[in-house]
Every structure is written in C-alpha cells, then in structure tokens.
C-alpha atoms as a PDB file:
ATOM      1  CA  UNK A   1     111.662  87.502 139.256  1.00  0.00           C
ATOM      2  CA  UNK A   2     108.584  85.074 140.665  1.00  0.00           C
ATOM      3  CA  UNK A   3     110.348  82.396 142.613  1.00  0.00           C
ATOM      4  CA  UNK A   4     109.174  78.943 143.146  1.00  0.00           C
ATOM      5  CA  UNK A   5     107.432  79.426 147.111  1.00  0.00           C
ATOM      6  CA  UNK A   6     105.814  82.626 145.177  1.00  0.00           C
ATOM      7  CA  UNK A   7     104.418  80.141 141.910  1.00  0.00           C
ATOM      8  CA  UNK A   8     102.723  77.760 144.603  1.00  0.00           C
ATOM      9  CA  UNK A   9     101.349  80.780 146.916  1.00  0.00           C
ATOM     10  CA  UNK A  10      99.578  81.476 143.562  1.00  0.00           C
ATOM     11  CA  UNK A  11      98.679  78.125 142.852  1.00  0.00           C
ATOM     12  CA  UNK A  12      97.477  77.879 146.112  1.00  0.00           C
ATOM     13  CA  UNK A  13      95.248  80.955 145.966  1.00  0.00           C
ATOM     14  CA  UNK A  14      93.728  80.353 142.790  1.00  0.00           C
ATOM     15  CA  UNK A  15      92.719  76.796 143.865  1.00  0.00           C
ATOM     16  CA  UNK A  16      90.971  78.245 147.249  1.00  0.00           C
ATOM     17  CA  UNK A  17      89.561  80.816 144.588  1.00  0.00           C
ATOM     18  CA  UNK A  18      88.141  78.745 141.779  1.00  0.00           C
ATOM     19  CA  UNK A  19      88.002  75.145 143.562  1.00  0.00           C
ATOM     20  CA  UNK A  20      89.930  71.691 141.992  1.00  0.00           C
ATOM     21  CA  UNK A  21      87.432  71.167 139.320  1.00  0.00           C
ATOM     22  CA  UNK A  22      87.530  74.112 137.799  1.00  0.00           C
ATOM     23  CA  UNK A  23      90.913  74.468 137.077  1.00  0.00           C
ATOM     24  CA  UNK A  24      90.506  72.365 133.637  1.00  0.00           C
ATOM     25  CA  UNK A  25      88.494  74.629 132.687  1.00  0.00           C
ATOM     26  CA  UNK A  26      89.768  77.785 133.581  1.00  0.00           C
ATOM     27  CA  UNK A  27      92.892  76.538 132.207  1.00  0.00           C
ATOM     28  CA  UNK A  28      91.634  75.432 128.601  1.00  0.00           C
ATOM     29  CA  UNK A  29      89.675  79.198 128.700  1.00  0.00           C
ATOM     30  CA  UNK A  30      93.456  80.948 129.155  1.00  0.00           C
ATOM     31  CA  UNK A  31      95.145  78.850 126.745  1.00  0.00           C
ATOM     32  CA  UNK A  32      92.295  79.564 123.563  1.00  0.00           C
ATOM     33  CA  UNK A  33      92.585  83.094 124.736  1.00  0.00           C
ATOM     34  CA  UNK A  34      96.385  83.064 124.349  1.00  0.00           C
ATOM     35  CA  UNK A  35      96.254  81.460 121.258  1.00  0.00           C
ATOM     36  CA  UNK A  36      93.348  83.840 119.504  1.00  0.00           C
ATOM     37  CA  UNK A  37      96.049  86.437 121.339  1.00  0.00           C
ATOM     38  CA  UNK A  38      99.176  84.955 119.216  1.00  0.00           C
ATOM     39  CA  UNK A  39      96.628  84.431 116.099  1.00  0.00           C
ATOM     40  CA  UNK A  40      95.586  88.241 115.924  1.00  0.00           C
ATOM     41  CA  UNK A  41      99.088  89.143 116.314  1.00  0.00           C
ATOM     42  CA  UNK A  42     100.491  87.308 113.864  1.00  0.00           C
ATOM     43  CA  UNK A  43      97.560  88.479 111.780  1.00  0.00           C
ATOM     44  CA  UNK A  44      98.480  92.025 112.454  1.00  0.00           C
ATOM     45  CA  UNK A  45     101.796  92.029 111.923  1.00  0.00           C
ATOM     46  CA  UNK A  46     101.414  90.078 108.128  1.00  0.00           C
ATOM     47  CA  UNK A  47      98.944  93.262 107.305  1.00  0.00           C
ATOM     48  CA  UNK A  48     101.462  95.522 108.429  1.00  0.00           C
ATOM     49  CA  UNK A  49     104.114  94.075 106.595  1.00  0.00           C
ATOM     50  CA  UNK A  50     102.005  94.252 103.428  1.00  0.00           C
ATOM     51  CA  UNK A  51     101.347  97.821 103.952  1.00  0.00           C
ATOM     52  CA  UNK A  52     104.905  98.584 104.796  1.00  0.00           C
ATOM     53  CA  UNK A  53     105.585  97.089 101.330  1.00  0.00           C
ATOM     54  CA  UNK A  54     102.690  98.577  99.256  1.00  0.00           C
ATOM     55  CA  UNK A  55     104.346 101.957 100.706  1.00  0.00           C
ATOM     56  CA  UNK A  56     107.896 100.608  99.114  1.00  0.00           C
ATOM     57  CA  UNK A  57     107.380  99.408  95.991  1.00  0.00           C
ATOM     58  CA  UNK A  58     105.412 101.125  93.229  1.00  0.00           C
ATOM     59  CA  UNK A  59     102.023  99.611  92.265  1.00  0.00           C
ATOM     60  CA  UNK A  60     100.432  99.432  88.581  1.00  0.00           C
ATOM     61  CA  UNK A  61      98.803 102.569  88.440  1.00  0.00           C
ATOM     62  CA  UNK A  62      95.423 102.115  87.027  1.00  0.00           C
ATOM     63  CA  UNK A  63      94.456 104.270  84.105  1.00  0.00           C
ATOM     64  CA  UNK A  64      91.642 106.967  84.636  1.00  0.00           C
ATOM     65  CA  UNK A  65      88.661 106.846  82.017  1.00  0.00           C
ATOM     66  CA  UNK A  66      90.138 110.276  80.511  1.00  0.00           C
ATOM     67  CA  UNK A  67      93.653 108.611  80.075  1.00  0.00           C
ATOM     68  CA  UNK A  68      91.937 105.742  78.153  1.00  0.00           C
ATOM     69  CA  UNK A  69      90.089 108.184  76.250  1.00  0.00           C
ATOM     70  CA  UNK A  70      93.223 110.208  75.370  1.00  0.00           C
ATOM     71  CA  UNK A  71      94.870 107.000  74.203  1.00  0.00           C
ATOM     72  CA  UNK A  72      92.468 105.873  72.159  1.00  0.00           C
ATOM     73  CA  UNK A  73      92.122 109.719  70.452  1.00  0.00           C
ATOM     74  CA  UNK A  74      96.222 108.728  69.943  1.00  0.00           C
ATOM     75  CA  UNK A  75      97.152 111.747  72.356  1.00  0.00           C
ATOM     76  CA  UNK A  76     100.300 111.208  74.406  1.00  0.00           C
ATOM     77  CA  UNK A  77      99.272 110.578  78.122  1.00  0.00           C
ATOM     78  CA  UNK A  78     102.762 110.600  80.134  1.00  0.00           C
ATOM     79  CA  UNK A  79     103.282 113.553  82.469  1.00  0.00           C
ATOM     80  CA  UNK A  80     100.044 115.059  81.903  1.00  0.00           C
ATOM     81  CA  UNK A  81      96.958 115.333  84.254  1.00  0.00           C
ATOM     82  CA  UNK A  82      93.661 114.607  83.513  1.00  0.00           C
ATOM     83  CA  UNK A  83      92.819 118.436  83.145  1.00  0.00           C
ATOM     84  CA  UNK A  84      95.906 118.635  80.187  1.00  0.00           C
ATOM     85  CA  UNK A  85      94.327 115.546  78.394  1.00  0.00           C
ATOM     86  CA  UNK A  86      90.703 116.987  78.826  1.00  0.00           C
ATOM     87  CA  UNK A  87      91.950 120.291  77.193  1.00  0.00           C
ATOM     88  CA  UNK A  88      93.662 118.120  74.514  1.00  0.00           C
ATOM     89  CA  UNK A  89      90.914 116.086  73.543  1.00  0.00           C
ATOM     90  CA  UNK A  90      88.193 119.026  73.379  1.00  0.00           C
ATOM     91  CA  UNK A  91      91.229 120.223  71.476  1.00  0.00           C
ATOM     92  CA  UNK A  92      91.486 117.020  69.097  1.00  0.00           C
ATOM     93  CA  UNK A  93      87.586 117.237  69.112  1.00  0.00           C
ATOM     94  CA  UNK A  94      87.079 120.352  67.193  1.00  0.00           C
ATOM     95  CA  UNK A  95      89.730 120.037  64.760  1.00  0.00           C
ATOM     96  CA  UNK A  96      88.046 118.933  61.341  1.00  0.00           C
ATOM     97  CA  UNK A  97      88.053 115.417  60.505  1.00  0.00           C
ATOM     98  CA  UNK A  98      90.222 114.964  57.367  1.00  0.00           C
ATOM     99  CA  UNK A  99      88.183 113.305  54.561  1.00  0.00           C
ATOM    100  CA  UNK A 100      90.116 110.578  52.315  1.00  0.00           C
ATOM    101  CA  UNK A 101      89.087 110.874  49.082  1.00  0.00           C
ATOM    102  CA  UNK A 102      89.442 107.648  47.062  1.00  0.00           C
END
C-alpha cells in the first residue's frame, strides 16, 4: 500500500518532471482518458450482455425464400429442411393441376 511520504515523493517528481503549469493540463489529459476508459467499458460490457442474451433466448427465426415458397404451395414446413421442401415442391410441381369444371 502507497503511503502518504510515498504520494508526495510522486508529487514531487512529477512536478520537477512536467513543471507547475503543466500540471492542469496533464491532469485534464488523464482524467478524459479515464473517462473514454470507463465509457468503452461500460460500452463493452452492455454488448456483451446482449450477446450473452441473444445466446439465451431464442430469436424469430426468419423464413428462407424456399420456406415461403412451400407455404404458399400449402406444403407443411415444420421439421423439414430446405432440401425436403425443394423435393416437395418439384414434387407438388409436376402433379397435374386439377381442372374445376363448372
């Protein structure tokens, strides 16, 4: 632990170092470094949170242009992957289109 002779030794030092009148000055430099410091922390630690929760909870998955497709064709889509709709709508595709007659 830095005692209190140790803190002015410092002090001391750093005034021979930099001289009295730039001690404002170096001082504002440290503190906006500190605080862009705590900022891209904070920053870092929201992002991981939201990635720690995107892993958690299950997004809306967004439908792939073949699972619209099979939708819209009226063929059931859950469980299947895109290769099992494709093969079900070339299916659906050349079955002969019933004709109403009226």
């Amino acid at each position: 632990m830095i005692g209190t002779q140790e803190l002015v030794m410092i002090f001391g030092v750093v005034v021979l170092l930099f001289g009295a009148s730039k001690l404002p000055e170096l001082a504002r430099s440290m503190g906006s470094s500190v605080g862009e410091f705590k900022k891209a922390q904070k920053e870092s630690e929201i992002n991981l949170k939201e990635f720690e929760k995107s892993l958690t909870e299950p997004t809306a998955q967004t439908k792939t242009k073949v699972q619209e497709t099979a939708e819209k064709l009226g063929i059931d889509i859950k469980g299947k992957t895109d290769d099992q709709l494709l093969d079900e709508i070339q299916k659906s595709s050349e079955k002969p289109k019933e004709v109403s007659t009226p």
